[in-house]
Protein backbone atom coordinates (compact mmCIF):
# COMPACT_ATOMS: atom_id res chain seq x y z
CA UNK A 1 34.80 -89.49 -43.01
CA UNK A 2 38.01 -89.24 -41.73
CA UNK A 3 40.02 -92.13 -40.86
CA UNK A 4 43.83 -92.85 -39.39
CA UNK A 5 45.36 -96.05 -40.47
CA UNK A 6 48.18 -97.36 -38.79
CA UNK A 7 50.58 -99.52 -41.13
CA UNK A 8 51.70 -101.58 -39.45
CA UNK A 9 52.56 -105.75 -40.44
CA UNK A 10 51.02 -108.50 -37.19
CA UNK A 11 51.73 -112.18 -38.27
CA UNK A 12 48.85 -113.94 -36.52
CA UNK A 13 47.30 -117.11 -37.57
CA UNK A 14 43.49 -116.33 -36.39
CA UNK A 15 41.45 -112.90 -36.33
CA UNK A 16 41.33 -113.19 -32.34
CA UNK A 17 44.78 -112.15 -32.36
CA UNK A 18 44.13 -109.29 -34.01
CA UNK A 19 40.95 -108.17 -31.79
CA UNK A 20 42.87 -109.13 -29.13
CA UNK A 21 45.54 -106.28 -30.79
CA UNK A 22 43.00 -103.71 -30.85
CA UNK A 23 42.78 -103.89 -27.23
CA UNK A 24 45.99 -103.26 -26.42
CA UNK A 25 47.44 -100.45 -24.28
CA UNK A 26 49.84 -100.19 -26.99
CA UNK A 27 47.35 -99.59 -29.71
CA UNK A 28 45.12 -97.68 -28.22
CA UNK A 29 48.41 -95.10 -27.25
CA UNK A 30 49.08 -95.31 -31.03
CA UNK A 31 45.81 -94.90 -32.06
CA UNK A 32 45.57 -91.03 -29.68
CA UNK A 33 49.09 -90.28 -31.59
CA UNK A 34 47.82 -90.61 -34.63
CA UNK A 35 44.17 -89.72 -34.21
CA UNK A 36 45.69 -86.24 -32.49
CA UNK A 37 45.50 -82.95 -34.40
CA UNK A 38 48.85 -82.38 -35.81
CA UNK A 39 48.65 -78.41 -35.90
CA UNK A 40 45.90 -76.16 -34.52
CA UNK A 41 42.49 -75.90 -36.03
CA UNK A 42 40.91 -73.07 -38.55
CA UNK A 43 38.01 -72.82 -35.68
CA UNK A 44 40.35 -72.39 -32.72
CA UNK A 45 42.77 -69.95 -34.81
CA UNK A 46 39.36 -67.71 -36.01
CA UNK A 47 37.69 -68.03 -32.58
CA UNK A 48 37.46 -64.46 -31.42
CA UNK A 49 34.77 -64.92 -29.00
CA UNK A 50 33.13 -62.13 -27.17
CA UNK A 51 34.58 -60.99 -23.70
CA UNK A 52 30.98 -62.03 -21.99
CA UNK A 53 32.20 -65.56 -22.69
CA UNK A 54 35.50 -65.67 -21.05
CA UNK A 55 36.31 -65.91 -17.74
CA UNK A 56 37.78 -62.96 -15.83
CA UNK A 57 41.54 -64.27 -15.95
CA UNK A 58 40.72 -65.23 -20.07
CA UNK A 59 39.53 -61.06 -20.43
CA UNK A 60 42.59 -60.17 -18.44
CA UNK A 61 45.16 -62.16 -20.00
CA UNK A 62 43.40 -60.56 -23.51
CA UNK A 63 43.17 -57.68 -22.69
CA UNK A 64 46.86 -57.63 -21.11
CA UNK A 65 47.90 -59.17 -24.46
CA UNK A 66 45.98 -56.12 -25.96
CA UNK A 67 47.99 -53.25 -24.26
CA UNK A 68 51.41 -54.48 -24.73
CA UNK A 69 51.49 -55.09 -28.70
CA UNK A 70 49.19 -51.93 -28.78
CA UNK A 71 52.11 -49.80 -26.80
CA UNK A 72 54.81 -51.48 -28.46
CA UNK A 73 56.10 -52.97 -25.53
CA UNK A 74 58.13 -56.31 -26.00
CA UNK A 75 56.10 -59.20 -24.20
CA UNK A 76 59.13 -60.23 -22.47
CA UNK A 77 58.80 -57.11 -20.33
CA UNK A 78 55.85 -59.09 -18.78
CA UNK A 79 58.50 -61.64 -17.46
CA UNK A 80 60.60 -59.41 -15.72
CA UNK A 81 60.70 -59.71 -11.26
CA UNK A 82 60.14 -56.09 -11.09
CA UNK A 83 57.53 -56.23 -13.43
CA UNK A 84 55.85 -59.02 -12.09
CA UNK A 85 55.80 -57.70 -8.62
CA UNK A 86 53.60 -54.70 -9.56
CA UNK A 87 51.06 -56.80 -11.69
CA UNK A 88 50.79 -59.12 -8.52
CA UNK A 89 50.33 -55.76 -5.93
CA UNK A 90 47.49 -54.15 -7.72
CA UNK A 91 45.87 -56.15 -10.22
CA UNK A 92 42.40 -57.91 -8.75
CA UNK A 93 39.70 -59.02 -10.63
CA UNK A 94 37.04 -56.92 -8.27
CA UNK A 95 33.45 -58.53 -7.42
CA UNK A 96 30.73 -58.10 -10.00
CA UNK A 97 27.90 -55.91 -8.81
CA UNK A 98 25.43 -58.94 -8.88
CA UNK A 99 27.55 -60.57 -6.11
CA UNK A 100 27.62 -59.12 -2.31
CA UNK A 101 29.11 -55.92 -2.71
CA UNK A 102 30.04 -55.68 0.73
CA UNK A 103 33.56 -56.95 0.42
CA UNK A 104 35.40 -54.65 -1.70
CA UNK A 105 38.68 -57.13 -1.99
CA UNK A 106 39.09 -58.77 -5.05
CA UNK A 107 40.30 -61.96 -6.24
CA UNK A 108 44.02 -61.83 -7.12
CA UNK A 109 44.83 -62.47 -11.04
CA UNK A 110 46.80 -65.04 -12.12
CA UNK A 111 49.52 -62.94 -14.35
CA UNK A 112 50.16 -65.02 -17.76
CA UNK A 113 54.07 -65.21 -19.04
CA UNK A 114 55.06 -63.72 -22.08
CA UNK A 115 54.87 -67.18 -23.81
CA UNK A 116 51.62 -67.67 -22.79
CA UNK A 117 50.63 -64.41 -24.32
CA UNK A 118 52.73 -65.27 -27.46
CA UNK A 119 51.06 -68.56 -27.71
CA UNK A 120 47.45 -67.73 -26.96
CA UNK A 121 46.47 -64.51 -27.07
CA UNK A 122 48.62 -62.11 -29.72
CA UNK A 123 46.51 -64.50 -32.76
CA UNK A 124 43.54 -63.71 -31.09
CA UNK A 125 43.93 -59.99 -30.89
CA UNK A 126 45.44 -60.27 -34.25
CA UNK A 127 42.25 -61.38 -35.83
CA UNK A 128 40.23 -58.89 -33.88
CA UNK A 129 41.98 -56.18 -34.96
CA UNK A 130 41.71 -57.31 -39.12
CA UNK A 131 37.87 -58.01 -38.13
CA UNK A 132 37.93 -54.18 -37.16
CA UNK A 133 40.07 -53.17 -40.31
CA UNK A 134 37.24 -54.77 -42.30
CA UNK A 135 34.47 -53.46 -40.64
CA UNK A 136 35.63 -49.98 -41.16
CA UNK A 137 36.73 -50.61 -45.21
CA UNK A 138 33.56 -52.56 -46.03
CA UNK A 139 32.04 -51.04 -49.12
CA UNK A 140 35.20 -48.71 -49.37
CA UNK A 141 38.01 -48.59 -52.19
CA UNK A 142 41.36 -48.20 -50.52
CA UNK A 143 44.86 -48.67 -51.70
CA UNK A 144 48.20 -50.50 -50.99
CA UNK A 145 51.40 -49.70 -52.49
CA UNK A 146 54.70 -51.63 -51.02
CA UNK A 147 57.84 -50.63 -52.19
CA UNK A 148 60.94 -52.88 -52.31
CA UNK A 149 64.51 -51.54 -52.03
CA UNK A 150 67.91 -53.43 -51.23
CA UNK A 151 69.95 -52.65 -48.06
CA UNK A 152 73.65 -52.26 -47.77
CA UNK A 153 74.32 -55.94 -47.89
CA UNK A 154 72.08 -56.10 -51.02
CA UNK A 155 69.22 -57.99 -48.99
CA UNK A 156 65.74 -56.95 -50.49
CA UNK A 157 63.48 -55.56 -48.21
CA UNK A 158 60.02 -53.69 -48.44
C-alpha cells in the first residue's frame, strides 16, 4: 500500500483539532498535491491501444502524428497559417456507413498543434513502431554495430 505523508508540525492540545485539520480546504488541497502522480505512468506511456478504441479526432491526431515523423517533416510545420488553412479546408472525419449515408458532409476535425503531437502522440507511435520491429525480429539473430568518432571540436559522436 501506498501512502503520502505530509510532515508537517500542528500544536493542538486535543485530537479534535486535528480531525478538525483533516477537514480542511487546506489539507485536502495538500493532500491532491501530494497524492498526484509526479511523472506519467508505465501504463499510459505503453498504452498503444487499437484504432477501434479511439475516437475519430484520437485516430486522426495519430495517424497525423504518424505521417509527419514518417516523412521527416518537422512538427512545427503543423503550426504554420498556411498550413493550417489547408488541414481546416479538406480534412472531415466522413460518416460511418452504419449511420445515414444520405448526407455526404462530414464533421470538421479538430487539427492538434505541434505540441500536442509532441506531447501525446510521437511516444505512442514510437512504441508502435518498436512493437513492429519486434514482431518482425522475433526468433531472428540480427546485429548492431555503432561506431564512435570525434568531430572537429573533438566532441564524440556515434
Amino acid at each position: 500500500m501506498n501512502q503520502n505523508y505530509v510532515c508537517m508540525q500542528i500544536t493542538c492540545d486535543r485530537k479534535s483539532q486535528i480531525e478538525q485539520h483533516l477537514i480542511t480546504r487546506a489539507h485536502s488541497e495538500k493532500q491532491k498535491i501530494i497524492g498526484a502522480p509526479k511523472q506519467q505512468l508505465v501504463t499510459e506511456t505503453l498504452h498503444l491501444g487499437s484504432k477501434s478504441e479511439c475516437s475519430p479526432q484520437e485516430t486522426f491526431a495519430t495517424d497525423l502524428c504518424h505521417l509527419f515523423v514518417g516523412c521527416n517533416i518537422p512538427l512545427d510545420k503543423l503550426d504554420h497559417p498556411v498550413f493550417q488553412h489547408f488541414l481546416k479546408q479538406y480534412c472531415t472525419i466522413w460518416p460511418s456507413s452504419t449511420s445515414s449515408s444520405s448526407s455526404s458532409s462530414g464533421v470538421a476535425v479538430h487539427i492538434p498543434s505541434s505540441s500536442i503531437l509532441r506531447k501525446k502522440y510521437v511516444n505512442k507511435n514510437y512504441q508502435s513502431t518498436i512493437e513492429l520491429i519486434k514482431k518482425d525480429i522475433e526468433g531472428e539473430y540480427f546485429w548492431i554495430s555503432v561506431d564512435e568518432t570525434t568531430d572537429s571540436k573533438g566532441r564524440y559522436i556515434c
